[in-house]
C-alpha atoms as a PDB file:
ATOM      1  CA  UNK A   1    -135.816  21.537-200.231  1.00  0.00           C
ATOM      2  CA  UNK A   2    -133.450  18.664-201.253  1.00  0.00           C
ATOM      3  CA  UNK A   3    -135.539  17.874-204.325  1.00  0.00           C
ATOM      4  CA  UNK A   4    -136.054  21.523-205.812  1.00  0.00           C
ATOM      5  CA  UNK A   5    -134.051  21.875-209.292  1.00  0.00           C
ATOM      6  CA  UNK A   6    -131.850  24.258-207.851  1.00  0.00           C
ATOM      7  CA  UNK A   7    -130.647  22.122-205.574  1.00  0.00           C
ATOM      8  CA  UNK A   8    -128.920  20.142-207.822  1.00  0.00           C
ATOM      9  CA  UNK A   9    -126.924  22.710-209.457  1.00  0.00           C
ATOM     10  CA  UNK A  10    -125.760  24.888-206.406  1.00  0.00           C
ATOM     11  CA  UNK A  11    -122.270  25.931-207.061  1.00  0.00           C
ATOM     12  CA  UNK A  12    -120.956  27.387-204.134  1.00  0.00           C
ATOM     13  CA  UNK A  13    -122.584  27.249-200.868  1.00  0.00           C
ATOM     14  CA  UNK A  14    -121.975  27.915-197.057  1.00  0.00           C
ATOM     15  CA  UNK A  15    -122.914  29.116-193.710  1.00  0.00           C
ATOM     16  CA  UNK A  16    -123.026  32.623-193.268  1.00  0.00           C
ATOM     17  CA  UNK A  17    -124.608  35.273-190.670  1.00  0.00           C
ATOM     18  CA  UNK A  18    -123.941  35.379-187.027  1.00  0.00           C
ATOM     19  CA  UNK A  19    -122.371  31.903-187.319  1.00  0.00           C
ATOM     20  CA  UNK A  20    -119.809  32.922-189.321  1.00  0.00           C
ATOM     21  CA  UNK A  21    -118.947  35.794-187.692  1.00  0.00           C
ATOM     22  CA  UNK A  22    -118.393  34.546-184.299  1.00  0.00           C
ATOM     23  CA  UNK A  23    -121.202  36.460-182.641  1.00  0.00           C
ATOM     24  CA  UNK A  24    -123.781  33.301-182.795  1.00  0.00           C
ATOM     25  CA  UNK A  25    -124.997  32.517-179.228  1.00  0.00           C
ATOM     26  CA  UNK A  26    -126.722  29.752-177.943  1.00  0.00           C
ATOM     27  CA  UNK A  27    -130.320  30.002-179.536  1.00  0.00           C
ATOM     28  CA  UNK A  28    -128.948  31.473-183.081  1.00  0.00           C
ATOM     29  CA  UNK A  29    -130.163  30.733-186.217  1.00  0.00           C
ATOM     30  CA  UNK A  30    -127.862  29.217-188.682  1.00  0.00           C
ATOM     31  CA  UNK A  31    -127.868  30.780-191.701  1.00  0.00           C
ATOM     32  CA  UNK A  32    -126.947  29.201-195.413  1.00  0.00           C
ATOM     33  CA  UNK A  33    -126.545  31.358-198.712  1.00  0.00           C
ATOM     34  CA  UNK A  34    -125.173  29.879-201.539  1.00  0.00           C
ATOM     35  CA  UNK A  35    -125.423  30.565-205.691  1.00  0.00           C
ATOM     36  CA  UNK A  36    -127.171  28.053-208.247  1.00  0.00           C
ATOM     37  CA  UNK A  37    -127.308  28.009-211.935  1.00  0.00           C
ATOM     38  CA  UNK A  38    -130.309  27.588-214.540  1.00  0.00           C
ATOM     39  CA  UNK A  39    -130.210  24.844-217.531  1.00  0.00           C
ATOM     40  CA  UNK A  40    -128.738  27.260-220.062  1.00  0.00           C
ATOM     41  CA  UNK A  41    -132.641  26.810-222.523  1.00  0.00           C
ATOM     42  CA  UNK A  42    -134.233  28.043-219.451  1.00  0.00           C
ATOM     43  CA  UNK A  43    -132.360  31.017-220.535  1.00  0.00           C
ATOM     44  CA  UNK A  44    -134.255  31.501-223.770  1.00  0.00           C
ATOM     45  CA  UNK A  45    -137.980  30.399-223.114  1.00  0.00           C
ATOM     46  CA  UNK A  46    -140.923  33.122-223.188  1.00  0.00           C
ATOM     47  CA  UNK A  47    -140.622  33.431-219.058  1.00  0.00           C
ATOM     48  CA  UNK A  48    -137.434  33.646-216.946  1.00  0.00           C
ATOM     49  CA  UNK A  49    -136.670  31.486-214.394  1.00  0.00           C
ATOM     50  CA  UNK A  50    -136.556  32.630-210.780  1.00  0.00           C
ATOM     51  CA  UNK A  51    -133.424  34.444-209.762  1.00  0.00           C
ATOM     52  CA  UNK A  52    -133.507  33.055-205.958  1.00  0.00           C
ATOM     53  CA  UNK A  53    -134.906  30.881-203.810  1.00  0.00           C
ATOM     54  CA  UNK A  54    -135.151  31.529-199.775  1.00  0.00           C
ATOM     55  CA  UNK A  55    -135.874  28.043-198.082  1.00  0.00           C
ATOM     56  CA  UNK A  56    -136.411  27.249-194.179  1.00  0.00           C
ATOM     57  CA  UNK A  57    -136.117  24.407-191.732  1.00  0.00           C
ATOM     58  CA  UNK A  58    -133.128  25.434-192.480  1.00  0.00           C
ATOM     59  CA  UNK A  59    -132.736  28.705-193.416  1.00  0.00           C
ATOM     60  CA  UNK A  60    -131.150  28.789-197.006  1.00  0.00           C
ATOM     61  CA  UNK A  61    -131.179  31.548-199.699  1.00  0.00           C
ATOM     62  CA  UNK A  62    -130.105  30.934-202.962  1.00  0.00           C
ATOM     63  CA  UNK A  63    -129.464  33.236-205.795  1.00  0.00           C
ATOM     64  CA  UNK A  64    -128.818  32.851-209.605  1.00  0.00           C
ATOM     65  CA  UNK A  65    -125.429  33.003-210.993  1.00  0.00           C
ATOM     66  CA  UNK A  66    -126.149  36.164-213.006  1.00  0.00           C
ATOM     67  CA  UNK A  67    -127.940  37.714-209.872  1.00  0.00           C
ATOM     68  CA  UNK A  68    -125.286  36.924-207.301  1.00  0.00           C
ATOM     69  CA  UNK A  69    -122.605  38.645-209.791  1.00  0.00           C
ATOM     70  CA  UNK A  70    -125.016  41.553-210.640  1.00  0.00           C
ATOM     71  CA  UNK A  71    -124.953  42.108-206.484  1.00  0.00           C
ATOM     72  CA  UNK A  72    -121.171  41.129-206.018  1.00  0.00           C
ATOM     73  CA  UNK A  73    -120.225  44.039-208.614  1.00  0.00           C
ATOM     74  CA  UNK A  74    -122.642  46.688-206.446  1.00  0.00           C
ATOM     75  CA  UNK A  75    -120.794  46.103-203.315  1.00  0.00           C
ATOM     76  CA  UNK A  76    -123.665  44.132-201.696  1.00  0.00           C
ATOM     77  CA  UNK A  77    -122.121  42.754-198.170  1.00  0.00           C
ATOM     78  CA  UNK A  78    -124.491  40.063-197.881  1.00  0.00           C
ATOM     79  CA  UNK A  79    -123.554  38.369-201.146  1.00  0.00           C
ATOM     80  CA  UNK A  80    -119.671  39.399-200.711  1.00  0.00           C
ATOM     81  CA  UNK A  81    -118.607  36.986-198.040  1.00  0.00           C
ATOM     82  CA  UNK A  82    -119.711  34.165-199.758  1.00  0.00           C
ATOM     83  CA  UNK A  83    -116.820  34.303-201.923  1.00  0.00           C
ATOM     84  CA  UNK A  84    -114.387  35.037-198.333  1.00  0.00           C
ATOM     85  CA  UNK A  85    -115.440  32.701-195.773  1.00  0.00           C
ATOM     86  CA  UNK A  86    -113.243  30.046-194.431  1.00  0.00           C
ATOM     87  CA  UNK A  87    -112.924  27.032-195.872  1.00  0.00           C
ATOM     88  CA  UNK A  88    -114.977  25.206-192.907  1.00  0.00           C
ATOM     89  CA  UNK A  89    -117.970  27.251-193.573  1.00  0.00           C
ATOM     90  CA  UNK A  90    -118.423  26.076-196.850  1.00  0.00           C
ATOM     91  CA  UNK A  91    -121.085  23.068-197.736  1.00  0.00           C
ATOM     92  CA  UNK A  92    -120.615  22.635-201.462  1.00  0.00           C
ATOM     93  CA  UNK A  93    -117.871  23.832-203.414  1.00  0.00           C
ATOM     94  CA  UNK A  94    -117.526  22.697-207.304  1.00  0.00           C
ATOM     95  CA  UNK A  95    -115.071  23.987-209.923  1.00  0.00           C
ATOM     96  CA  UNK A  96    -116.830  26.917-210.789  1.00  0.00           C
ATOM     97  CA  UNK A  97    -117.528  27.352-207.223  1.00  0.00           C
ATOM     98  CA  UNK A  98    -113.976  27.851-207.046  1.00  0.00           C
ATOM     99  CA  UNK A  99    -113.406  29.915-210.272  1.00  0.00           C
ATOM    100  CA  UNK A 100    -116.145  32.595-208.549  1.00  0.00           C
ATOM    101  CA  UNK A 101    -113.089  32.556-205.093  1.00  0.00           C
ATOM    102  CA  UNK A 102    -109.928  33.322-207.600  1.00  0.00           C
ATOM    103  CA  UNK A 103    -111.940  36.319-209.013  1.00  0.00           C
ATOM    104  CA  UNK A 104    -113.190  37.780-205.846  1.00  0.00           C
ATOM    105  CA  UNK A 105    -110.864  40.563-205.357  1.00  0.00           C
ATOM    106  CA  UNK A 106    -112.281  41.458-209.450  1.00  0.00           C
ATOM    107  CA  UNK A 107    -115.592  41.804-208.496  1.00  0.00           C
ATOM    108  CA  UNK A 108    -114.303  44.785-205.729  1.00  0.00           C
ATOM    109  CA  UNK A 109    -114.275  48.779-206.443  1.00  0.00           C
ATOM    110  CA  UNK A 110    -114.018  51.218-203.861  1.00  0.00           C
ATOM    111  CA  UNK A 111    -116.760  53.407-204.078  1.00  0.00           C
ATOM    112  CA  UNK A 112    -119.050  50.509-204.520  1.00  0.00           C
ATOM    113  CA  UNK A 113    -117.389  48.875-201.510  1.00  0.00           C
ATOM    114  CA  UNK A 114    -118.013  52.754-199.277  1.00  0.00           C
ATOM    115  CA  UNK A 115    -121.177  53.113-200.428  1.00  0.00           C
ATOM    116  CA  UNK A 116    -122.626  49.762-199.740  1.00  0.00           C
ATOM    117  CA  UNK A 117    -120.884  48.605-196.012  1.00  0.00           C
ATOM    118  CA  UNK A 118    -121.207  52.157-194.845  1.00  0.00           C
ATOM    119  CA  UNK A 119    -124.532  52.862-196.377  1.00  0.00           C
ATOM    120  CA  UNK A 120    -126.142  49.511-194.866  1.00  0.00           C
ATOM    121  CA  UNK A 121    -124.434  50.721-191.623  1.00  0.00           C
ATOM    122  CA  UNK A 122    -125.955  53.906-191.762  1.00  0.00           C
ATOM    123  CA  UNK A 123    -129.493  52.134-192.057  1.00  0.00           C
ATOM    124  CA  UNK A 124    -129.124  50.054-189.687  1.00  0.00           C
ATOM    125  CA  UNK A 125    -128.412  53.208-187.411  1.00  0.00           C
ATOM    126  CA  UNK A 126    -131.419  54.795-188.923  1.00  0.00           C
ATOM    127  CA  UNK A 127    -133.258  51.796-187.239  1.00  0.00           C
ATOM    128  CA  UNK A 128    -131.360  52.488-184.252  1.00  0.00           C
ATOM    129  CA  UNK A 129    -132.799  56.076-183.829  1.00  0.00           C
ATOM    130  CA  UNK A 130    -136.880  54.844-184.452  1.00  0.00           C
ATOM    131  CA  UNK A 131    -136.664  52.472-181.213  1.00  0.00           C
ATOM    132  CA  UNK A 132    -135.606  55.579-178.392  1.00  0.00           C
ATOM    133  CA  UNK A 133    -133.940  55.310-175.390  1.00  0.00           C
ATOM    134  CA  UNK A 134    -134.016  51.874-174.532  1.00  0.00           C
ATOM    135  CA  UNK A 135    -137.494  51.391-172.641  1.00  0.00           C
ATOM    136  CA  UNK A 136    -139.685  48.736-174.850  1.00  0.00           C
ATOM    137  CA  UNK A 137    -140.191  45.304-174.717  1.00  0.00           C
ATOM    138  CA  UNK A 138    -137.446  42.877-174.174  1.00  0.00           C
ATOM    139  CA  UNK A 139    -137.787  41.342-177.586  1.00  0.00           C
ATOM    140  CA  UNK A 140    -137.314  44.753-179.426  1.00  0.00           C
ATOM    141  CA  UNK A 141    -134.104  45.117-176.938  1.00  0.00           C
ATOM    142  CA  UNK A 142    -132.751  41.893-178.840  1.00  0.00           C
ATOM    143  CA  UNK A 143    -133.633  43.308-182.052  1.00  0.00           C
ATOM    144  CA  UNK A 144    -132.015  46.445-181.371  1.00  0.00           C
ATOM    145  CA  UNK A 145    -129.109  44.766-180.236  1.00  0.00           C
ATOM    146  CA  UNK A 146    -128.707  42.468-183.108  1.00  0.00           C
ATOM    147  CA  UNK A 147    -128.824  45.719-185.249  1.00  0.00           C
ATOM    148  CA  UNK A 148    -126.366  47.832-183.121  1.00  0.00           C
ATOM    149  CA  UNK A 149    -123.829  44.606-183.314  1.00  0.00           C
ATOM    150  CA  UNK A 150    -124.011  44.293-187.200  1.00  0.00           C
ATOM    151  CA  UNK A 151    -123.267  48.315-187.499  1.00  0.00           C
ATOM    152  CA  UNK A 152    -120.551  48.122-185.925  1.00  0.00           C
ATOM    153  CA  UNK A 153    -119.473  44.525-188.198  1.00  0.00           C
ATOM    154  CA  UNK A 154    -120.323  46.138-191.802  1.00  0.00           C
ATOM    155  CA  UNK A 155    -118.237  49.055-190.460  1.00  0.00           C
ATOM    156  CA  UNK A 156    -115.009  47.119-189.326  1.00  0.00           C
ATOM    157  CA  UNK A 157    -115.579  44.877-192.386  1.00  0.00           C
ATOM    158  CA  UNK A 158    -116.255  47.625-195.359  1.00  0.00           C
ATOM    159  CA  UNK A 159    -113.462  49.367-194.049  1.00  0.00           C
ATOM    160  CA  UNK A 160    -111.030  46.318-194.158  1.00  0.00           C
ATOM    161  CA  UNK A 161    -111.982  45.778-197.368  1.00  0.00           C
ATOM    162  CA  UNK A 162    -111.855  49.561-198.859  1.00  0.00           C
ATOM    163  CA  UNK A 163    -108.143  49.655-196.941  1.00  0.00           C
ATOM    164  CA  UNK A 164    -106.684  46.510-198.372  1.00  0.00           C
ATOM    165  CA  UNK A 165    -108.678  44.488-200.308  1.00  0.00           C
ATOM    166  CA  UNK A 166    -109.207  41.739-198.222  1.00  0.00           C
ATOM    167  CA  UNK A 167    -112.159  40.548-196.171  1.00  0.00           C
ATOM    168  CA  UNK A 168    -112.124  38.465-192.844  1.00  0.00           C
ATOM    169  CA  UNK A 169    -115.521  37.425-192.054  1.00  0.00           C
ATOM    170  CA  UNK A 170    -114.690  36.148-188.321  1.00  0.00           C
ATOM    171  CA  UNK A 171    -114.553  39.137-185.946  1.00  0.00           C
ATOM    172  CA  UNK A 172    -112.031  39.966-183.386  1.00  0.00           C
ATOM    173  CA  UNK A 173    -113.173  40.110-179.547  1.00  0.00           C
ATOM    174  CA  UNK A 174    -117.045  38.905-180.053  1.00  0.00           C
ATOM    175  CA  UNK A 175    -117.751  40.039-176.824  1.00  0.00           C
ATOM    176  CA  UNK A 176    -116.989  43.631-177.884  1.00  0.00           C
ATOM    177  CA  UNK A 177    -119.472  43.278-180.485  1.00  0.00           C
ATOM    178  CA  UNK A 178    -121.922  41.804-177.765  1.00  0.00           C
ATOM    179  CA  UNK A 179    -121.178  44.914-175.239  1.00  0.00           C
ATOM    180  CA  UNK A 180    -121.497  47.281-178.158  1.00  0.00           C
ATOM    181  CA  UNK A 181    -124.592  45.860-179.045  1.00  0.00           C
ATOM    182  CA  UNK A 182    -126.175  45.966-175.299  1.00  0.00           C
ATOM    183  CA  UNK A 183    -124.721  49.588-174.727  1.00  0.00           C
ATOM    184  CA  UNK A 184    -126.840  50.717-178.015  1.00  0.00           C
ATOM    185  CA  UNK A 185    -130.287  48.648-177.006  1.00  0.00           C
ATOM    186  CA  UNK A 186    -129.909  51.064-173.462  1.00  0.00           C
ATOM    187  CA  UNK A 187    -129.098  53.875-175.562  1.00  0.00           C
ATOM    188  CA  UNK A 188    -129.370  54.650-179.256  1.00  0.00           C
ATOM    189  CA  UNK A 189    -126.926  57.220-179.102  1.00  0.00           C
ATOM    190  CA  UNK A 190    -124.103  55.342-178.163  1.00  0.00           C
ATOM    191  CA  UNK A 191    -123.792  54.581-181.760  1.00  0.00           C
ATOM    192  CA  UNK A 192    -123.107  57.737-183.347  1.00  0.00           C
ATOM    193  CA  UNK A 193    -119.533  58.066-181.970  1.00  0.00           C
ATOM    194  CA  UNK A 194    -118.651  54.960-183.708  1.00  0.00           C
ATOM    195  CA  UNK A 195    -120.265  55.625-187.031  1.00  0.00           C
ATOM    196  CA  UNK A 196    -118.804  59.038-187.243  1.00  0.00           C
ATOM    197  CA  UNK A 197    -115.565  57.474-186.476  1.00  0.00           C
ATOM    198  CA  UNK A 198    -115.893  55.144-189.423  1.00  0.00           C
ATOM    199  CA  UNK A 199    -117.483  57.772-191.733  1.00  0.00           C
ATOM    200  CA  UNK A 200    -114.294  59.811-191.095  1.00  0.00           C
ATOM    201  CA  UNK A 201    -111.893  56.568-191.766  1.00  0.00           C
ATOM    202  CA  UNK A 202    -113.469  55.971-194.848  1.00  0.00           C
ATOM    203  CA  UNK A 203    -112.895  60.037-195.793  1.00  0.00           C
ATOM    204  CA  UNK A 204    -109.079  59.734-194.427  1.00  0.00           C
ATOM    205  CA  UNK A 205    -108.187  56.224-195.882  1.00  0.00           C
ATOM    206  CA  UNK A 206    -107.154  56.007-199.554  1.00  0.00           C
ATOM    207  CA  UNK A 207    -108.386  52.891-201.109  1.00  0.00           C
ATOM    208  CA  UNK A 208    -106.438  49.807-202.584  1.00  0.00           C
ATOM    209  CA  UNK A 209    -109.491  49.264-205.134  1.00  0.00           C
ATOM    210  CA  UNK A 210    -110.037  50.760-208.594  1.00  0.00           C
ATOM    211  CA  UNK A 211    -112.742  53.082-209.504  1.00  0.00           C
ATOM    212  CA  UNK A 212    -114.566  50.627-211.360  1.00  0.00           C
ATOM    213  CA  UNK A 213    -114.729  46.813-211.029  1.00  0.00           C
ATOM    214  CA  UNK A 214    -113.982  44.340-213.291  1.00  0.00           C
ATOM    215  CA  UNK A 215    -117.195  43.375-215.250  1.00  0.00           C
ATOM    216  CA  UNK A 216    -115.176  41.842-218.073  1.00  0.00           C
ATOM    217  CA  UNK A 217    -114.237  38.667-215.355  1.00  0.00           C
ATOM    218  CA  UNK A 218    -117.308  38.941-213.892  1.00  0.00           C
ATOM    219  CA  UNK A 219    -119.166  38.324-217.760  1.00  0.00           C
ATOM    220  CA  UNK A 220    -116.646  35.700-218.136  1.00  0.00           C
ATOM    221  CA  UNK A 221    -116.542  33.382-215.441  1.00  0.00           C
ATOM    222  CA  UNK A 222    -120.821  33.806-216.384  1.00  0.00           C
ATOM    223  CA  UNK A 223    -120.193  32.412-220.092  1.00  0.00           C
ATOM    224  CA  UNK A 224    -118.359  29.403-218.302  1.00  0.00           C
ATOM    225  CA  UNK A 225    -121.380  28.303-216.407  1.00  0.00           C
ATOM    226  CA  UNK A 226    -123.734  29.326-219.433  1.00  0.00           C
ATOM    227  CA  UNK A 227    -121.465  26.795-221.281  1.00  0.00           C
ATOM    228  CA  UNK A 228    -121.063  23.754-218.526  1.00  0.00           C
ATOM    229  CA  UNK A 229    -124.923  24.146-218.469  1.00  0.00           C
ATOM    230  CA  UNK A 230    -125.876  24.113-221.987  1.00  0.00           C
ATOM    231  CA  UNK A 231    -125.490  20.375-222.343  1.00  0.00           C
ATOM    232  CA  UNK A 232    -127.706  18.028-220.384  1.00  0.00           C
ATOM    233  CA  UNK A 233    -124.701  16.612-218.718  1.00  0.00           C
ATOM    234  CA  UNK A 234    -123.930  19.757-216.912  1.00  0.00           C
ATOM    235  CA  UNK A 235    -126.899  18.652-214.865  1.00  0.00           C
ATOM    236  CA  UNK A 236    -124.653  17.078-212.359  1.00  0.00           C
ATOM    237  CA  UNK A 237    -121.498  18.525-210.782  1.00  0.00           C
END
């Protein structure tokens, strides 16, 4: 992994997932996402260069500049808390790194915001209901627990952010995330009072964000790294 091009131009990286949440237990996989840039020619040649990159041993996904912001401005969670972990999650931070962190709150609208937290919630619910009442295999009990604990995350998280504009990617109380999570793997059911309670939030709460988010920063903090990385010597950070 250390010797792939995109390595070498990674601009902001960190440790995500169940790490960063809080709710890792012993036996978790650590999980790194981070967001790279091409040489500015590789830009113009007849075939475009790969917009990500998903490593292992460890697990590491990396995604283009232009991607990540094209995913940031749709309200895609995964992406999003790059830009809001704490600063001891993060493995590589550059300049532009840090540019991408001052426009975060830019990159935000609300329904974007609703539609993507409680829409990924909702599938992950959806999941939920396929598996029954709890009696299969103690592996697809995990599973199903892993699922129930990240509904009830993107929930708690999406509405955070649709309420004030802010995103804290450590949870309160992991355990209640844990409990949740076994309640749901005995029962599938036990987590459609909590989505409906969200679902209702989201229809009661007025949102902080605008309509619309703000491409324009978005497209320009983009021409910066275009620009650092047209010259050879942007090679190196």
């Amino acid at each position: 992994m250390n010797g792939h091009p995109a390595i070498r131009r990674v601009l902001l990286s960190g440790i995500v997932g169940s790490t960063a949440y809080g709710l890792a237990r012993p036996g978790s996989d650590v999980d790194r996402l981070g967001l790279f840039a091409v040489r500015t020619e590789q830009l113009h040649g007849l075939h475009r260069p790969s917009e990500s990159h998903v490593f292992t041993d460890p697990d590491h996904t990396l995604h283009e500049a232009a991607k990540w912001c094209r995913l940031a401005l749709g309200g895609n969670p995964t992406v999003m808390e790059l830009v809001w972990l704490p600063d001891d999650l993060y493995e590589v931070r550059t300049p532009l790194g840090d540019e991408l962190i001052g426009i975060r709150s830019s990159l935000l609208s609300a329904k974007r915001v609703r539609d993507a937290y409680l829409g990924y919630a909702t599938q992950q619910f959806r999941r939920l209901e396929t598996r029954g009442d709890g009696s299969f295999s103690a592996d697809t009990r995990k599973r199903t627990a892993k699922h129930a604990r990240h509904l009830k995350r993107l929930c708690h998280q999406g509405l955070e952010l649709y309420t004030t504009g802010r995103l804290t990617i450590r949870v309160e109380n992991p355990d209640d995330y844990h409990d949740f999570g076994e309640q749901v793997a005995a029962d599938s059911d036990a987590a459609r009072p909590l989505l409906a309670e969200y679902e209702a939030a989201f229809n009661e709460n007025r949102s902080v964000l605008p309509d619309q988010p703000d491409e324009a920063a978005a497209e320009a903090w983009l021409r910066c790294v275009r620009a650092y990385f047209y010259a050879s010597e942007g090679e190196a950070l």
